[in-house]
N, C-alpha and C. Protein backbone atom coordinates (compact mmCIF):
# COMPACT_ATOMS: atom_id res chain seq x y z
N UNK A 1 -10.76 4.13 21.25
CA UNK A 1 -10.45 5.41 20.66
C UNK A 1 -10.35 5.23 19.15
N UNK A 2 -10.95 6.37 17.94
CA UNK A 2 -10.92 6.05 17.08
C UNK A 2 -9.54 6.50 16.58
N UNK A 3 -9.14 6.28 15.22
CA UNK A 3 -8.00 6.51 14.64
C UNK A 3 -8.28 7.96 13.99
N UNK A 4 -7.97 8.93 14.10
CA UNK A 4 -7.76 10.21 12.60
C UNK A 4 -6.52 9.95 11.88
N UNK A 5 -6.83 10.49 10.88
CA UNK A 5 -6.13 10.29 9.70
C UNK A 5 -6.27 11.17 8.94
N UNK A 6 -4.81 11.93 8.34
CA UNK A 6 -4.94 13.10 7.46
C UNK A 6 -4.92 13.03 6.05
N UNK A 7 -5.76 13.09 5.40
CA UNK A 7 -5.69 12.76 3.98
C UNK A 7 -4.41 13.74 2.80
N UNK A 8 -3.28 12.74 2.28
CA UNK A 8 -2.08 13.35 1.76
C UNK A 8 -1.93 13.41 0.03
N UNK A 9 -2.80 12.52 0.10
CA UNK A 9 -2.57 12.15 -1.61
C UNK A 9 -4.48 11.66 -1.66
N UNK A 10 -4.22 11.30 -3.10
CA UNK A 10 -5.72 10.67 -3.91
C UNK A 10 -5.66 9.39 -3.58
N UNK A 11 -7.02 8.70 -3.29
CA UNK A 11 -6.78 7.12 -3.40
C UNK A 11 -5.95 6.55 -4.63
N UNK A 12 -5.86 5.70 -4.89
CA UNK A 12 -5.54 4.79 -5.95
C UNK A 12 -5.60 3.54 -5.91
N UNK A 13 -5.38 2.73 -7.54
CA UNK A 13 -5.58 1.64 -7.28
C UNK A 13 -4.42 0.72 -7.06
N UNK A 14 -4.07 -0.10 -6.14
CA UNK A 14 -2.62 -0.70 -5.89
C UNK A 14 -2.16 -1.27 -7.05
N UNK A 15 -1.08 -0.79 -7.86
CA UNK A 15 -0.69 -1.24 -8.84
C UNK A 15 -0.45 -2.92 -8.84
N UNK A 16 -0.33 -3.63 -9.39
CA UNK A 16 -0.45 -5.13 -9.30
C UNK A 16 0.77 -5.65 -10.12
N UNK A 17 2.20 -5.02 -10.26
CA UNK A 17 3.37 -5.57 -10.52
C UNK A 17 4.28 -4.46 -9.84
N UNK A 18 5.51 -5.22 -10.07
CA UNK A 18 6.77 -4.19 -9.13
C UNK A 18 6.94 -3.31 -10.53
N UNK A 19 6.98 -3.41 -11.92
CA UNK A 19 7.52 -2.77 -12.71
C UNK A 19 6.73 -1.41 -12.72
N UNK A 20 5.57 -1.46 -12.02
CA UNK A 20 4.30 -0.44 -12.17
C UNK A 20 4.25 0.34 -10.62
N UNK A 21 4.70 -0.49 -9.67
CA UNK A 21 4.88 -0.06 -7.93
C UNK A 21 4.81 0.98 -8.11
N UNK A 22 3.98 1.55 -6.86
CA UNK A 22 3.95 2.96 -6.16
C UNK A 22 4.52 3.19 -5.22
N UNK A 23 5.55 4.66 -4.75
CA UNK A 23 5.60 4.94 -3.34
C UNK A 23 4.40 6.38 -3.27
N UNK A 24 3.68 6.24 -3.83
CA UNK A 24 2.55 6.87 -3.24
C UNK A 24 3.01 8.22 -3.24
N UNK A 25 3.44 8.69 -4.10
CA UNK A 25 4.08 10.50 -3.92
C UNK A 25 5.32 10.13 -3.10
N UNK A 26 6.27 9.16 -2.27
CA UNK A 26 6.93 9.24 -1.72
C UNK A 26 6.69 8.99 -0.16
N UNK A 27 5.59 8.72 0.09
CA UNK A 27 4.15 8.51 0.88
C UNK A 27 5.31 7.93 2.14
N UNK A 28 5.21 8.13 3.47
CA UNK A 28 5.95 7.28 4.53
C UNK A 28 4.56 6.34 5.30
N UNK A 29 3.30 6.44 5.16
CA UNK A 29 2.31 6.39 5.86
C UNK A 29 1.30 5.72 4.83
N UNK A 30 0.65 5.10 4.10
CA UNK A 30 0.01 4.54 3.21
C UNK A 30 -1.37 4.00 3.57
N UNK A 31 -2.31 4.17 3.83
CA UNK A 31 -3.26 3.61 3.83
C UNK A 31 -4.00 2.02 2.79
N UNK A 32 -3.94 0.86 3.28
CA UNK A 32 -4.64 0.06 2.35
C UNK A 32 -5.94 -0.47 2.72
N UNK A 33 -6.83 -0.61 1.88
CA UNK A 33 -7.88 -1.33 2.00
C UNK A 33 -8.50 -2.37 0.67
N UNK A 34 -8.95 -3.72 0.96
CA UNK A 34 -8.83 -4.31 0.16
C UNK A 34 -10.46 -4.23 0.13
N UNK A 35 -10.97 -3.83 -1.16
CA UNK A 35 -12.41 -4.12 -1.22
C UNK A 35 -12.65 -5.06 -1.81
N UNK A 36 -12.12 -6.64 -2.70
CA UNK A 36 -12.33 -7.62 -3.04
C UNK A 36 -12.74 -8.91 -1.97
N UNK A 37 -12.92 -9.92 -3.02
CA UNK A 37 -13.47 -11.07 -1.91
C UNK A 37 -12.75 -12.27 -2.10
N UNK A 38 -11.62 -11.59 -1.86
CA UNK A 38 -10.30 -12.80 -2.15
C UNK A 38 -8.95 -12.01 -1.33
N UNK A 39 -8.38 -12.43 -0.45
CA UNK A 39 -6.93 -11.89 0.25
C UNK A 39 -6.00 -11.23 -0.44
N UNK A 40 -5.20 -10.46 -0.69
CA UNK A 40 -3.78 -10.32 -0.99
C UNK A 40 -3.13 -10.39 -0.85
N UNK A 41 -2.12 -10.54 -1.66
CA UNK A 41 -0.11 -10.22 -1.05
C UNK A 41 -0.14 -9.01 -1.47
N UNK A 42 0.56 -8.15 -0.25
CA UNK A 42 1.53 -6.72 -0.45
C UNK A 42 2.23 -6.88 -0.25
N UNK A 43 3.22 -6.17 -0.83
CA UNK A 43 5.33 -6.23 -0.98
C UNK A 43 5.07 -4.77 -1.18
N UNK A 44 6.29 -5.30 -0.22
CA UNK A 44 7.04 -3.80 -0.17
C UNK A 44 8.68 -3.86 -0.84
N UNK A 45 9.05 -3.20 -1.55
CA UNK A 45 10.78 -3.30 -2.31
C UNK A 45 11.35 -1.52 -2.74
N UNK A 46 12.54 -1.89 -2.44
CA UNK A 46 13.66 -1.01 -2.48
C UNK A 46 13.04 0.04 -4.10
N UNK A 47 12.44 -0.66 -5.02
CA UNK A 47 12.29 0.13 -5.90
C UNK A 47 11.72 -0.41 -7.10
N UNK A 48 10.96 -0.21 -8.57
CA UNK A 48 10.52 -0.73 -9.27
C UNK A 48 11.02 -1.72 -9.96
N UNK A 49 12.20 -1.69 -9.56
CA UNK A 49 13.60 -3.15 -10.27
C UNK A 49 12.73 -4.34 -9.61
N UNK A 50 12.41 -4.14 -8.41
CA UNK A 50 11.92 -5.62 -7.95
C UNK A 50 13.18 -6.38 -7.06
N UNK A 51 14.00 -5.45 -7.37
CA UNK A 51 15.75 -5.92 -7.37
C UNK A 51 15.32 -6.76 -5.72
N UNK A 52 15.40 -5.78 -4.86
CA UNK A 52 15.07 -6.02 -3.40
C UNK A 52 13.97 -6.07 -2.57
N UNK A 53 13.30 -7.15 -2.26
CA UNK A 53 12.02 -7.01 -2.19
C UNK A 53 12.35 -7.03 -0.23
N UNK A 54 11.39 -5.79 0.66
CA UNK A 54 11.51 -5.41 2.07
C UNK A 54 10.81 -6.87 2.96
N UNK A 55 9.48 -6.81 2.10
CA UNK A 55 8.62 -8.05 2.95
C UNK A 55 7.35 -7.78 2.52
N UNK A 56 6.43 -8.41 2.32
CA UNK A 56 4.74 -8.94 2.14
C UNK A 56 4.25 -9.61 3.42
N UNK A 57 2.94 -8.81 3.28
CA UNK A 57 1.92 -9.61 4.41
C UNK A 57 0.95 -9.86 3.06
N UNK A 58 -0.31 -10.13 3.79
CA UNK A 58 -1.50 -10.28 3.60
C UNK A 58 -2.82 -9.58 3.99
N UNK A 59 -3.08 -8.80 3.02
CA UNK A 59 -4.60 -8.13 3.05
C UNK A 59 -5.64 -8.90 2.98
N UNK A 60 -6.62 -8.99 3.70
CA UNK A 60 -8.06 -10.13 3.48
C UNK A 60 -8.78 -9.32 3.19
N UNK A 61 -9.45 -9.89 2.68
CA UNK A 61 -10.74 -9.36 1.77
C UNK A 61 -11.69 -8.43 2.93
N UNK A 62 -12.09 -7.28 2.59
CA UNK A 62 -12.93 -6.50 3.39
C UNK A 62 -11.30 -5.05 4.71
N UNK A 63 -10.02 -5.92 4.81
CA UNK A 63 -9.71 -5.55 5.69
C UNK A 63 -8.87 -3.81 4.73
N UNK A 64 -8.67 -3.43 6.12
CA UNK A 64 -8.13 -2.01 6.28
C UNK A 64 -6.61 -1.86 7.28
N UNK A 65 -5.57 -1.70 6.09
CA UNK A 65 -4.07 -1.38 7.13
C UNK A 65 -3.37 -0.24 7.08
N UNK A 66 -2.97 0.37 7.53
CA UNK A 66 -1.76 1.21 7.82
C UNK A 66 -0.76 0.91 7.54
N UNK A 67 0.11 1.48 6.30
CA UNK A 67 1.76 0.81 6.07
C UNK A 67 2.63 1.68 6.36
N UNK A 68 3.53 1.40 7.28
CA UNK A 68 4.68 2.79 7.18
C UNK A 68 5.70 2.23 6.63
N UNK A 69 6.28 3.38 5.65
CA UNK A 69 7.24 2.80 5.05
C UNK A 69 8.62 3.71 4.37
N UNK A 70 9.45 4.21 4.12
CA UNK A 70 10.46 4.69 3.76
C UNK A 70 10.19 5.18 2.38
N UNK A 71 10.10 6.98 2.18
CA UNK A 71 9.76 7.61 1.21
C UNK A 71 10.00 7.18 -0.19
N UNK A 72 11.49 6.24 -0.61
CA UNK A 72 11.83 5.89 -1.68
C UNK A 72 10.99 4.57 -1.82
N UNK A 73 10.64 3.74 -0.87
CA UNK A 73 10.01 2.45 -1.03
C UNK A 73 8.68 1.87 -2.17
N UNK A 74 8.55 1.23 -2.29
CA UNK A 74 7.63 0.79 -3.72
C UNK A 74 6.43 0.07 -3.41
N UNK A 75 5.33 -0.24 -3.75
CA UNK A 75 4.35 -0.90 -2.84
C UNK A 75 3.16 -1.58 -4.34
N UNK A 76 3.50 -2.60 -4.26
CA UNK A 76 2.47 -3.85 -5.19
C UNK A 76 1.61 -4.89 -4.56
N UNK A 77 0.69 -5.06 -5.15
CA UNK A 77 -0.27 -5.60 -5.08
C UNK A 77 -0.01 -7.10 -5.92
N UNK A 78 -0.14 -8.73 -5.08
CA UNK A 78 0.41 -9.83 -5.65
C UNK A 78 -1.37 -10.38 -6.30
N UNK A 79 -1.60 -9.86 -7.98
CA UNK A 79 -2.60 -10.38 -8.33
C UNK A 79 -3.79 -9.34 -8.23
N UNK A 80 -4.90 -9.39 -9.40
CA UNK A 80 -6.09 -8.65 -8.50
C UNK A 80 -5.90 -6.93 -8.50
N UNK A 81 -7.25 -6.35 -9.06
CA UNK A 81 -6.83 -4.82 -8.67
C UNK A 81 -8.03 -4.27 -8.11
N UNK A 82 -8.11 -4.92 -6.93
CA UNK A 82 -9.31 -4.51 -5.62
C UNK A 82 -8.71 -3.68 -4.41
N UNK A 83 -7.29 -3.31 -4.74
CA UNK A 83 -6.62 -3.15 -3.25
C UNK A 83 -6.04 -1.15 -3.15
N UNK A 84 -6.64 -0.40 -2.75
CA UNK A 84 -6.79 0.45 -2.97
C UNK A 84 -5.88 1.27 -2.21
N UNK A 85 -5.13 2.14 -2.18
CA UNK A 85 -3.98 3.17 -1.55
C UNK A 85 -4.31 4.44 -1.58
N UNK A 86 -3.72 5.21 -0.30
CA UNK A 86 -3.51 6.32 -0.68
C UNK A 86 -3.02 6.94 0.54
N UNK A 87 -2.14 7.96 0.30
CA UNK A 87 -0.99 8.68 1.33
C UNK A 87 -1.64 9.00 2.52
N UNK A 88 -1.13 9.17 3.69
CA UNK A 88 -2.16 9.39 4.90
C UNK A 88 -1.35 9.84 5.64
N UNK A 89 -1.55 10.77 7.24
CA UNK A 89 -0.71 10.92 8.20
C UNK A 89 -1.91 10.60 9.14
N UNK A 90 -0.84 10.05 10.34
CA UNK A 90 -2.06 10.13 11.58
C UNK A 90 -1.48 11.02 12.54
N UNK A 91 -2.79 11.12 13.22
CA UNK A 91 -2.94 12.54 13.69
C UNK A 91 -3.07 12.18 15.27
N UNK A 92 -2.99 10.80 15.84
CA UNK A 92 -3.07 10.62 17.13
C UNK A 92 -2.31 9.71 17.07
């Protein structure tokens, strides 16, 4: 079954420090996709302080994730500005 997905906001480009972090309009649902040819770190933190950082995975190069995350939350990109965002709801 495929995924739908409601488009909430504009793409963007994943900001690449916490001082610059996005919550995406406040975004609970985030769409990422990394179009580079090198992996990432994403973090997720309490806020642009950096103060509290939630947790980081890893985006690979080519891949596509779904982040849910808490409206106040902050979302950076470790390195690199190939990693692209933008607000989403799903619809199934």
């Amino acid at each position: 079954m495929s995924q739908r997905i409601q488009i909430k906001g504009t793409q963007i480009q994943v900001p690449n420090t916490v001082g610059a972090a996005s919550s995406f309009s406040n975004a609970t649902c985030v769409r990422l996709v990394n179009n580079g040819n090198s992996g990432r770190t994403i973090t997720v933190a309490t806020d642009q302080s950096g103060s509290t950082t939630i947790g980081t995975f890893s985006l690979l190069s080519g891949q596509t994730e779904f982040l849910e995350k808490n409206p106040w939350e902050v979302v950076f990109v470790g390195g690199g500005t190939d990693v692209q965002g933008a607000s989403v709801g799903l619809t199934n």
